[in-house]
C-alpha atoms as a PDB file:
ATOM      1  CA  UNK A   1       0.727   3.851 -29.398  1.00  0.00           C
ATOM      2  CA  UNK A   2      -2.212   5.798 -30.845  1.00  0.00           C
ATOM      3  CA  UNK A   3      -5.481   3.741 -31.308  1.00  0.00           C
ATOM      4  CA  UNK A   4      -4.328   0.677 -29.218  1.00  0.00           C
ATOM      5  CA  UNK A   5      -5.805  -0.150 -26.381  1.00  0.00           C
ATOM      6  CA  UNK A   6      -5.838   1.505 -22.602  1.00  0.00           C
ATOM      7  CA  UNK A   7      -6.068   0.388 -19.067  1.00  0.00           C
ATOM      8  CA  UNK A   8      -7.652   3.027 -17.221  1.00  0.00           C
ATOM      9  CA  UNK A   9      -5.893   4.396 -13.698  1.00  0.00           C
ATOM     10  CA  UNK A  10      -8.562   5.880 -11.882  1.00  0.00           C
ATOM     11  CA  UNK A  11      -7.453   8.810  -9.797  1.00  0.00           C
ATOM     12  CA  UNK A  12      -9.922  10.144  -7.323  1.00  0.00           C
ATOM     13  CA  UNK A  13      -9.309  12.933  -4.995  1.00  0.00           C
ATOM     14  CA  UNK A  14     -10.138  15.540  -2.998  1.00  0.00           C
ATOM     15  CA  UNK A  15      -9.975  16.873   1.212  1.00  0.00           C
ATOM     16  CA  UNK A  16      -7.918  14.175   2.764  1.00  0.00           C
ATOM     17  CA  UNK A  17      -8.184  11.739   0.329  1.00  0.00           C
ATOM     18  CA  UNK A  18      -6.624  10.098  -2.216  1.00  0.00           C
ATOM     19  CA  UNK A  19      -7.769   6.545  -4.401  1.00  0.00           C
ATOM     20  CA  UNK A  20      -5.428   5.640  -7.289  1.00  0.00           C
ATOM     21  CA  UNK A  21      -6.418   2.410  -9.262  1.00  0.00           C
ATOM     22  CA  UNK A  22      -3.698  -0.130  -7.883  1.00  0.00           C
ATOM     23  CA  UNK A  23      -2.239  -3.149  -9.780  1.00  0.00           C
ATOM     24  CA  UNK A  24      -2.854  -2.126 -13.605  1.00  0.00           C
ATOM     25  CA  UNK A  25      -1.896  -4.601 -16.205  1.00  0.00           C
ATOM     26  CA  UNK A  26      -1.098  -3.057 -19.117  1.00  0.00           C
ATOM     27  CA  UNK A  27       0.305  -5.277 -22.176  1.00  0.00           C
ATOM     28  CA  UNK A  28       3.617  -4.024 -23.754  1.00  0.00           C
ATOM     29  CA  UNK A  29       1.549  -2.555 -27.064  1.00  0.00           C
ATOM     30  CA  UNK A  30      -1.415  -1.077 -24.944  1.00  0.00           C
ATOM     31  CA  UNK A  31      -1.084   2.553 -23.279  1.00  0.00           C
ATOM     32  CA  UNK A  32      -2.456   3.762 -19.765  1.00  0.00           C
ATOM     33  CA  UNK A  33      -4.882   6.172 -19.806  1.00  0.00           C
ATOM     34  CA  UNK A  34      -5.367   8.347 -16.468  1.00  0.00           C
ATOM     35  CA  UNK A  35      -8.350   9.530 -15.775  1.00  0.00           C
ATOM     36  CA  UNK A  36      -8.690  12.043 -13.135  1.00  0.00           C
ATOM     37  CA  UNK A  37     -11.512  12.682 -10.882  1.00  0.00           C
ATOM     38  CA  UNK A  38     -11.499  15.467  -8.703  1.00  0.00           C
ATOM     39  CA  UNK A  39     -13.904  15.999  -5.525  1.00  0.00           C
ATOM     40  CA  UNK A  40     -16.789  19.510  -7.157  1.00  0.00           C
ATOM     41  CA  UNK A  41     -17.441  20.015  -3.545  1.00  0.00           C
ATOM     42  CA  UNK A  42     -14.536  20.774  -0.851  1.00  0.00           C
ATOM     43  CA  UNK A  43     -15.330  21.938   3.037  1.00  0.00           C
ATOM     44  CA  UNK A  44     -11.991  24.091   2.322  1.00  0.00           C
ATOM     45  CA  UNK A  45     -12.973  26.088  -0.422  1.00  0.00           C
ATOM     46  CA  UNK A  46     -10.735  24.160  -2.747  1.00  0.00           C
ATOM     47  CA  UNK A  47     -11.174  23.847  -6.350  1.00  0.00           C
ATOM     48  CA  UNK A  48      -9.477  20.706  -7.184  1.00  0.00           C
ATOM     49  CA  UNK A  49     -10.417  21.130 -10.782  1.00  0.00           C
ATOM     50  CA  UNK A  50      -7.230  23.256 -11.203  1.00  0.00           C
ATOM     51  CA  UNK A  51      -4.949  21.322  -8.786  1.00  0.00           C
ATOM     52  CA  UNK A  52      -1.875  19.827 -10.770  1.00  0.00           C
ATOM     53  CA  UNK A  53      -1.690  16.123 -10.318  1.00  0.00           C
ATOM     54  CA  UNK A  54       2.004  14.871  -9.743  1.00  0.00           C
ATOM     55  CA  UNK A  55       3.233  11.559 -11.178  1.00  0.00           C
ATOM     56  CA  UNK A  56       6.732  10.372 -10.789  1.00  0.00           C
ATOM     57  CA  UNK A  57       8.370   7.291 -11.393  1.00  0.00           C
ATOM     58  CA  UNK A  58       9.911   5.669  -8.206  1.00  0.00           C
ATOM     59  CA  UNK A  59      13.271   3.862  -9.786  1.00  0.00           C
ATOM     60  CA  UNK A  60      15.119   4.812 -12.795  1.00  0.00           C
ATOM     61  CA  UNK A  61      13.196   2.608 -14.860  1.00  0.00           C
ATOM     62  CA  UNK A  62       9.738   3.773 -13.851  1.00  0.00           C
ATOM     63  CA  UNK A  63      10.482   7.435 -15.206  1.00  0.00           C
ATOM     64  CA  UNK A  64       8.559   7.000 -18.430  1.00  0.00           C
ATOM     65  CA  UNK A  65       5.262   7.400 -16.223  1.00  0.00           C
ATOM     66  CA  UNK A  66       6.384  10.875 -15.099  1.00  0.00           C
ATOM     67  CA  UNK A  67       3.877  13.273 -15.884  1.00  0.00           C
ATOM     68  CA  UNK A  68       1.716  16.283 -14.253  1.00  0.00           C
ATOM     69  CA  UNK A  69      -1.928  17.288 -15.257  1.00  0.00           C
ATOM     70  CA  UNK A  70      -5.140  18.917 -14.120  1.00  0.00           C
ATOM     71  CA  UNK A  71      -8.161  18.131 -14.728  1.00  0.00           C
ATOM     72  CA  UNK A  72      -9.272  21.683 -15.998  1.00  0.00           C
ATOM     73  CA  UNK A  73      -6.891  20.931 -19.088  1.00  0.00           C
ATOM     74  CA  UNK A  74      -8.419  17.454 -19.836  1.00  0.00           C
ATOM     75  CA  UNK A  75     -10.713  18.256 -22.930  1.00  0.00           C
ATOM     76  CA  UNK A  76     -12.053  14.173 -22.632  1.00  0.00           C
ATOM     77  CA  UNK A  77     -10.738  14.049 -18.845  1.00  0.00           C
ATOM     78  CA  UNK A  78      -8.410  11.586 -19.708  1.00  0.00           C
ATOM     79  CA  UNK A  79      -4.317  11.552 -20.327  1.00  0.00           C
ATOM     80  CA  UNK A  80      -2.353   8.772 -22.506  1.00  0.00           C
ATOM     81  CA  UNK A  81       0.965   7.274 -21.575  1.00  0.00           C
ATOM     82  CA  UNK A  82       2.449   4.514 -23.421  1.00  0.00           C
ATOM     83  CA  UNK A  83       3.699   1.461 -22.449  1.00  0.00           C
ATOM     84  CA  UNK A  84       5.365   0.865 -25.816  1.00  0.00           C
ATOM     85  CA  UNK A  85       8.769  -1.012 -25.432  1.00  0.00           C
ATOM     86  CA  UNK A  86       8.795  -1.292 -21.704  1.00  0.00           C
ATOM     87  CA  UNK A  87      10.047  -5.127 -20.330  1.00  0.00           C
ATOM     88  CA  UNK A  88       7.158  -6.924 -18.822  1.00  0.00           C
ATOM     89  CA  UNK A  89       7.565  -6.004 -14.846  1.00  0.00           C
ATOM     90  CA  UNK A  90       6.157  -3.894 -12.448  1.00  0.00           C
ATOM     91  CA  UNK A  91       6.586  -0.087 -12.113  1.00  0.00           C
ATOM     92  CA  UNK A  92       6.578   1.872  -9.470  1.00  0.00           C
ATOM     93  CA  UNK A  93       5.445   5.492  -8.832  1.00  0.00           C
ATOM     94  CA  UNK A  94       4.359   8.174  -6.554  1.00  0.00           C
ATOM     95  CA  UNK A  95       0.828  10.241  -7.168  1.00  0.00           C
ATOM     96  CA  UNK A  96       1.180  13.469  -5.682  1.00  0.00           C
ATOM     97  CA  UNK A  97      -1.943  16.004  -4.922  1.00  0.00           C
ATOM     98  CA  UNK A  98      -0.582  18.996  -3.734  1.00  0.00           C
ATOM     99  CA  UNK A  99      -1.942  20.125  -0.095  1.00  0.00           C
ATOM    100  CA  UNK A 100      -3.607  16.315   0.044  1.00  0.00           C
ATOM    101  CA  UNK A 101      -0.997  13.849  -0.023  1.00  0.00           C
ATOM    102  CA  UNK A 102       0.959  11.059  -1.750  1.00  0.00           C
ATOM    103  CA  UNK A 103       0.135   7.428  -2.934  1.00  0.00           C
ATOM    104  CA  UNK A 104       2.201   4.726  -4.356  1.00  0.00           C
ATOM    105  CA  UNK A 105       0.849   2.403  -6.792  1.00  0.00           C
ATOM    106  CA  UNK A 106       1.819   0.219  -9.229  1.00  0.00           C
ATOM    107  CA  UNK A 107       1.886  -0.812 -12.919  1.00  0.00           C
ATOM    108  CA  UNK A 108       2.476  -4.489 -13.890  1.00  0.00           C
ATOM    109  CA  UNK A 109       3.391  -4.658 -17.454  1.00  0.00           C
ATOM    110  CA  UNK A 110       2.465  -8.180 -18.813  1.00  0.00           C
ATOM    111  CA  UNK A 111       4.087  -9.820 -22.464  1.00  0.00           C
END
């Protein structure tokens, strides 16, 4: 899917908190594009920078959005999936910050 378009997913994050961007339409030939965005200051001394962002699928069919990345290894801060193929529907999955917590979102692929 390189050079169509993206939805962006919004992931923002840092002590106690967690914000994904919920309800993302994607169309079947477009691609999701994470961006993360990581709290600079922490009361804990955390660098969140160079936490490793979880993201796993929730069924069987929501597996293609498995991924992990940090934001230290984003040269533009942002990471690609495609949607390529997938039947219009939505997808599930879990966002996972380490030593934070866990949020479920969704993606609603449209025709």
């Amino acid at each position: 899917c390189s050079g169509a378009n993206g939805k962006d997913v919004e992931i923002k994050y840092g002590d106690s908190k967690i914000d994904v961007t919920h309800k993302v339409k994607p169309k079947k030939d477009e691609k999701l594009v994470f961006k993360l965005k990581p709290e600079n200051q922490s009361d804990e001394g955390v660098d969140y920078k160079e936490i490793e962002i979880i993201v796993v699928g929730k069924t069987a069919d929501s597996t293609w959005l498995n991924r992990r990345f940090k934001d230290s290894d984003a040269n533009s801060k942002k990471f690609a999936v495609c949607v390529d193929g997938r039947d219009a529907g939505s997808y599930y999955y879990m966002v996972i910050v380490p030593g934070v917590g866990t949020i479920d979102p969704r993606v609603d692929v449209e025709e």
